[in-house]
Protein backbone atom coordinates (compact mmCIF):
# COMPACT_ATOMS: atom_id res chain seq x y z
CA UNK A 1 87.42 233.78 205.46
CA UNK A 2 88.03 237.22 207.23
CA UNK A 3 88.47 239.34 203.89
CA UNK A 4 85.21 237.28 202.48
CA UNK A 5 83.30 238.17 205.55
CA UNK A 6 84.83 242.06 205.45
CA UNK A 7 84.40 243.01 201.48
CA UNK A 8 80.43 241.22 202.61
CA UNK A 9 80.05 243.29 205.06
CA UNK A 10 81.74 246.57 203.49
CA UNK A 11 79.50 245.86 200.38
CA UNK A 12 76.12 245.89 202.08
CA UNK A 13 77.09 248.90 204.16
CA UNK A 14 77.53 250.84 200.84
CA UNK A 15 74.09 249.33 199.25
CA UNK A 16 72.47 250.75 202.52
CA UNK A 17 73.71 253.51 201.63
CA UNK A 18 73.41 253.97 198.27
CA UNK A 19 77.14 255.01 197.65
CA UNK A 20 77.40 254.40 193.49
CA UNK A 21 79.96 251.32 193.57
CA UNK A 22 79.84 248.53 190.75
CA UNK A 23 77.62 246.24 193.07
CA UNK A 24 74.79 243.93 190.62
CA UNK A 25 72.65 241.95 192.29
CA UNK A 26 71.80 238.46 190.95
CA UNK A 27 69.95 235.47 191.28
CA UNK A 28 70.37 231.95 189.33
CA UNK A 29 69.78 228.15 189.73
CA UNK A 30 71.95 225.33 189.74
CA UNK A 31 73.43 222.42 191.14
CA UNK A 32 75.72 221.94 193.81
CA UNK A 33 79.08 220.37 192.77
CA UNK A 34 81.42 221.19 195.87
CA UNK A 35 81.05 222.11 199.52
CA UNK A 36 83.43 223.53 202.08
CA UNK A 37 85.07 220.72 203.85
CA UNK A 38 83.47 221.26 207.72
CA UNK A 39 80.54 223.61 207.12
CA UNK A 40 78.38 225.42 204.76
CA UNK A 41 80.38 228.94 205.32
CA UNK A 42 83.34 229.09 202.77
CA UNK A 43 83.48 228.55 198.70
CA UNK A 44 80.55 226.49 197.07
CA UNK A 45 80.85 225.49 193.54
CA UNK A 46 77.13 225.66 191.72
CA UNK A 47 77.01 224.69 188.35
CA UNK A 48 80.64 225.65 187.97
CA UNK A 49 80.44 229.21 189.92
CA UNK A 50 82.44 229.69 193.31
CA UNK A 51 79.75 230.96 195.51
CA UNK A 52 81.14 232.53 198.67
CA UNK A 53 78.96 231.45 201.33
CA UNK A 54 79.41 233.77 204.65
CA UNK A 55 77.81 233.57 208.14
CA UNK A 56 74.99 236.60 207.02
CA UNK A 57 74.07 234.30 204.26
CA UNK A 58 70.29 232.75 204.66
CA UNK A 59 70.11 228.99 204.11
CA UNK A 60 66.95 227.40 203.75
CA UNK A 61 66.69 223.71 203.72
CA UNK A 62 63.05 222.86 202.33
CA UNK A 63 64.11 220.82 199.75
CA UNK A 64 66.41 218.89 202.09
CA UNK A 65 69.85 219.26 203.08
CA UNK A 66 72.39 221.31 201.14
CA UNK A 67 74.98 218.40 199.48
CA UNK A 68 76.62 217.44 196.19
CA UNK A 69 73.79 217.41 193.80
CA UNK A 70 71.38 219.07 195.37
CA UNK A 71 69.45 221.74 193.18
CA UNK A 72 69.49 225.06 194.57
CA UNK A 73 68.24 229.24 194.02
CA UNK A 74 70.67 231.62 194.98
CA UNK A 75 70.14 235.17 195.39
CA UNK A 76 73.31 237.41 196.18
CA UNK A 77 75.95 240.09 194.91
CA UNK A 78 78.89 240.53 192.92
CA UNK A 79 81.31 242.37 194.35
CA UNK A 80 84.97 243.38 192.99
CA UNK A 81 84.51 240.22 190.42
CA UNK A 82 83.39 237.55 193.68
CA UNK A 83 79.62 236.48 194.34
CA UNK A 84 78.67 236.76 197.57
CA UNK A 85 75.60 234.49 198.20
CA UNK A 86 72.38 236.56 200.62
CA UNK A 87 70.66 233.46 200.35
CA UNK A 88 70.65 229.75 199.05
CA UNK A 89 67.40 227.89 199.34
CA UNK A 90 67.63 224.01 198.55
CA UNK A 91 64.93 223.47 195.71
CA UNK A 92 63.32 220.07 195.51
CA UNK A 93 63.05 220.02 191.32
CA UNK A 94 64.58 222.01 188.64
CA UNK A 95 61.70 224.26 188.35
């Protein structure tokens, strides 16, 4: 959870920035198929993607609470091959 947290943090630093490191922003929607076991900061699987889920991320609940199955937008970065989520919002269709 530490290194997670750190490469986050080091990664926005450097966007802030604008230091030229191979940093893509991206956004996609899908369904959630696995949660951390005790709370929503760790590895999420959505639609077969691990989603790494740290305590800067935004989570917005509107379409109800973040479970297995629920349909969600997420909006993050890769960095060094992981995705590291800015924000999941809980969608209440597939629209």
């Amino acid at each position: 959870m530490r290194k997670v947290l750190t490469v986050a943090v080091i990664a926005m630093m450097l966007l802030s920035l604008g230091v030229g490191v191979a940093v893509a922003k991206e956004k996609f929607k899908g369904t959630v198929q696995q949660l951390p076991f005790q709370s929503y900061i760790g590895d999420w699987v959505i639609d077969g993607r691990i989603v790494q889920v740290t305590p800067g991320t935004k989570l917005e609940f509107e379409g109800g609470p973040a479970q297995v199955g629920s349909f969600v937008e997420v909006k993050g970065i890769t960095f060094q091959g992981e995705f590291i989520a800015t924000k999941i919002e809980t969608k209440r269709s597939r629209r």
